[in-house]
C-alpha atoms as a PDB file:
ATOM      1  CA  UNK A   1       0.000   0.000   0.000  1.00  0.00           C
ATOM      2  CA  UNK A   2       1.311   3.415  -1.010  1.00  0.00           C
ATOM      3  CA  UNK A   3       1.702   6.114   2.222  1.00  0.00           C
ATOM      4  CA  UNK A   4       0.785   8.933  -0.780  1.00  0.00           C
ATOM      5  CA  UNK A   5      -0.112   9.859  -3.647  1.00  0.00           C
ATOM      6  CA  UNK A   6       1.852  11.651  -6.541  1.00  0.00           C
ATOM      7  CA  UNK A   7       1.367  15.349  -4.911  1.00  0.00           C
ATOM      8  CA  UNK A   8       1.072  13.947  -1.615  1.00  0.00           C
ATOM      9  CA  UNK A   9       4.985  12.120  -2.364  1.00  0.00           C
ATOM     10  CA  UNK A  10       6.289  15.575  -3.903  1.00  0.00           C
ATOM     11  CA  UNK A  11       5.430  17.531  -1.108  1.00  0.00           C
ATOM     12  CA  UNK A  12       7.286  14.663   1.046  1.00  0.00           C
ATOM     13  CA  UNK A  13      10.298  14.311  -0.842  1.00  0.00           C
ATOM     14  CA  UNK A  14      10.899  18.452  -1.750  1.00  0.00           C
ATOM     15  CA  UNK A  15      10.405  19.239   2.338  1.00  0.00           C
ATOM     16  CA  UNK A  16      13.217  19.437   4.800  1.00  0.00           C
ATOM     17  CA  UNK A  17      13.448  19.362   8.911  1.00  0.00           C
ATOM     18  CA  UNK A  18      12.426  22.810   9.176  1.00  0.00           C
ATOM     19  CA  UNK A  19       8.553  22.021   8.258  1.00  0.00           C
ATOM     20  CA  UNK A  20       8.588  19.317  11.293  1.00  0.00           C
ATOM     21  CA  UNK A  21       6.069  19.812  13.906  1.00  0.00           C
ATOM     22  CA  UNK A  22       7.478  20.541  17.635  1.00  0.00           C
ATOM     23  CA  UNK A  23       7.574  18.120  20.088  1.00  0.00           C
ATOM     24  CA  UNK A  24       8.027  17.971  23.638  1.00  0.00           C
ATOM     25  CA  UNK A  25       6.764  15.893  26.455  1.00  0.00           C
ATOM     26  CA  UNK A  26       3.882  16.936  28.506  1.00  0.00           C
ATOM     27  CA  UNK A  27       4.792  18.611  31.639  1.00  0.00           C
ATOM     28  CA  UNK A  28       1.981  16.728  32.891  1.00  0.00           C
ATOM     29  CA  UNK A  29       1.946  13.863  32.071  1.00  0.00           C
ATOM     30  CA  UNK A  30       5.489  12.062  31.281  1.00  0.00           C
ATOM     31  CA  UNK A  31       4.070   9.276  28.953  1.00  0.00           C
ATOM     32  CA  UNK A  32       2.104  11.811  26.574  1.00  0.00           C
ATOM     33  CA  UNK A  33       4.120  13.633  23.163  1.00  0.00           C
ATOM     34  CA  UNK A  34       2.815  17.105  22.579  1.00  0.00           C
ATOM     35  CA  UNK A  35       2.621  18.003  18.966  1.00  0.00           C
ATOM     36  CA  UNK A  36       2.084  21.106  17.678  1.00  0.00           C
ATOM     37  CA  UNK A  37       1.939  22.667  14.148  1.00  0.00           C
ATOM     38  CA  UNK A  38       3.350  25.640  12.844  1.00  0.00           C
ATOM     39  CA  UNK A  39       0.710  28.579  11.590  1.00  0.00           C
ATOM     40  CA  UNK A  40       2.587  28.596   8.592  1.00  0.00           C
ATOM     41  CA  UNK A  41       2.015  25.338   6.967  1.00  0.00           C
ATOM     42  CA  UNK A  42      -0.709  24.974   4.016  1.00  0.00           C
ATOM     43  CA  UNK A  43      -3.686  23.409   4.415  1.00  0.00           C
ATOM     44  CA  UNK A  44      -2.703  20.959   1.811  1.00  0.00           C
ATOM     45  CA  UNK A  45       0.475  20.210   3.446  1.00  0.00           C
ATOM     46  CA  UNK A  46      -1.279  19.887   7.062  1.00  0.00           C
ATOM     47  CA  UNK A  47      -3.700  17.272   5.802  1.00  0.00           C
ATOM     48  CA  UNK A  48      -0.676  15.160   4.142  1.00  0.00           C
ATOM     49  CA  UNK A  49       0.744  15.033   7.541  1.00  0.00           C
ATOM     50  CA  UNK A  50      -2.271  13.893   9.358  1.00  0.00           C
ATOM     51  CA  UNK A  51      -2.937  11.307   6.705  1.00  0.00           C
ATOM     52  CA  UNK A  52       0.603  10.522   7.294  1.00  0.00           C
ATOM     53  CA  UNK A  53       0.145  10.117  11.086  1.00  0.00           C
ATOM     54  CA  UNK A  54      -3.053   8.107  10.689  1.00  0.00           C
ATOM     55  CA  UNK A  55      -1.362   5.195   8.268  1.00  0.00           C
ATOM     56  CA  UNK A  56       1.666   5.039  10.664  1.00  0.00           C
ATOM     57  CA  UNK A  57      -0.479   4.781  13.546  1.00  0.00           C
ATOM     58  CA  UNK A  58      -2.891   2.339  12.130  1.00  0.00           C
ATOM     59  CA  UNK A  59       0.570   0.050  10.787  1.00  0.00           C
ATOM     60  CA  UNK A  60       1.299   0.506  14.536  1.00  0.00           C
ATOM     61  CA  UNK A  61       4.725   2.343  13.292  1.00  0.00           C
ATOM     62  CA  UNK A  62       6.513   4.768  15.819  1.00  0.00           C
ATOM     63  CA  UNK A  63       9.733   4.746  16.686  1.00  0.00           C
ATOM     64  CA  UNK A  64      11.183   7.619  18.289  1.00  0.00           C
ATOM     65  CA  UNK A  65       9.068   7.638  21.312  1.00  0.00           C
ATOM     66  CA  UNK A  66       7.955   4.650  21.730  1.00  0.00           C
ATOM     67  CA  UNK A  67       5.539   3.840  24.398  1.00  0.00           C
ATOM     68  CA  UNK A  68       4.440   7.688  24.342  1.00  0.00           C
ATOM     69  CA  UNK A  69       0.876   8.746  23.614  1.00  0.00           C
ATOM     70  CA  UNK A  70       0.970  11.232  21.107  1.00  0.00           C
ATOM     71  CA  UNK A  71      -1.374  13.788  21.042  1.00  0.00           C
ATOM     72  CA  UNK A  72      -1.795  16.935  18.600  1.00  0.00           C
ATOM     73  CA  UNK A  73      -2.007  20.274  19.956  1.00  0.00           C
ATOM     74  CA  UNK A  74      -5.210  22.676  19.249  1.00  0.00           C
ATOM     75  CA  UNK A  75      -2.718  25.824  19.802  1.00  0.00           C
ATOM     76  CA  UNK A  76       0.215  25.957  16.923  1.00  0.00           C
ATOM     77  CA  UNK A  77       3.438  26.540  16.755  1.00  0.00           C
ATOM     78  CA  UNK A  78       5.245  30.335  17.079  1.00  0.00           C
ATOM     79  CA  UNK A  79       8.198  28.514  15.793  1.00  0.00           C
ATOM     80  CA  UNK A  80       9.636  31.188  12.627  1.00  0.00           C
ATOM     81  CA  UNK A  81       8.252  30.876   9.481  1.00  0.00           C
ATOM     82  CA  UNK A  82      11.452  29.109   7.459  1.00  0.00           C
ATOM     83  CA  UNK A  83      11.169  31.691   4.749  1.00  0.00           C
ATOM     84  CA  UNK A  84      10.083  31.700   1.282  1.00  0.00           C
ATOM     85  CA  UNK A  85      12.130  28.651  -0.015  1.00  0.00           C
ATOM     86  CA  UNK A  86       9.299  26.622   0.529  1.00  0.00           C
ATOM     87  CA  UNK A  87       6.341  28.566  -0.463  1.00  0.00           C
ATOM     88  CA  UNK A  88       6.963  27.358  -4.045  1.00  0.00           C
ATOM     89  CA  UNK A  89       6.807  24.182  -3.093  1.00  0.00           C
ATOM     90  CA  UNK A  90       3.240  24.251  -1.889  1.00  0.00           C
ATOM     91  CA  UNK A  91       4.456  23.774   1.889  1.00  0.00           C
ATOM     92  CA  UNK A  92       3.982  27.178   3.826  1.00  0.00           C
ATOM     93  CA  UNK A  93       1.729  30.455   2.957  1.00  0.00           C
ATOM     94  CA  UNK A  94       3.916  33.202   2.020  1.00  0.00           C
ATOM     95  CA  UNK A  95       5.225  35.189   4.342  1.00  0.00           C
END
């Protein structure tokens, strides 16, 4: 089973680390991930990434935290825009 489609896989493979999401534990709650988007993502982009995170969650696939809950933030990211480089891409809005 394919993760995307052709767009979907374009977006993927033309992005870099500085789209990620930021995560950080839960001050909390030790066992729960916090993630939360940047403002500056498209809405295009955004939905790959949750389609993304639902496939790897239904496959049961996680590796970096393992045993962690991970649970998406309603409040984004203030992390800095990364600049136009990406707007052409179909990534962020333009800033």
């Amino acid at each position: 089973m394919m993760m995307f489609d052709t767009e979907d896989r374009e977006l993927w493979e033309t992005g870099g680390p500085g789209l990620m999401s930021d995560e950080e534990s839960d001050d909390d709650d030790k066992d729960v991930w916090m993630i939360t988007s940047p403002t500056w993502r498209t809405p295009r982009f955004e939905a790959s990434i949750s389609t993304a995170d639902q496939r790897l969650d239904e496959r049961g696939v996680r590796d970096k935290n393992a045993g962690k809950v991970r649970r998406r933030s309603v409040t984004k990211s203030n992390r800095k825009h990364p600049g136009n480089r990406y707007y052409a891409t179909g990534h962020t809005v333009r800033i």
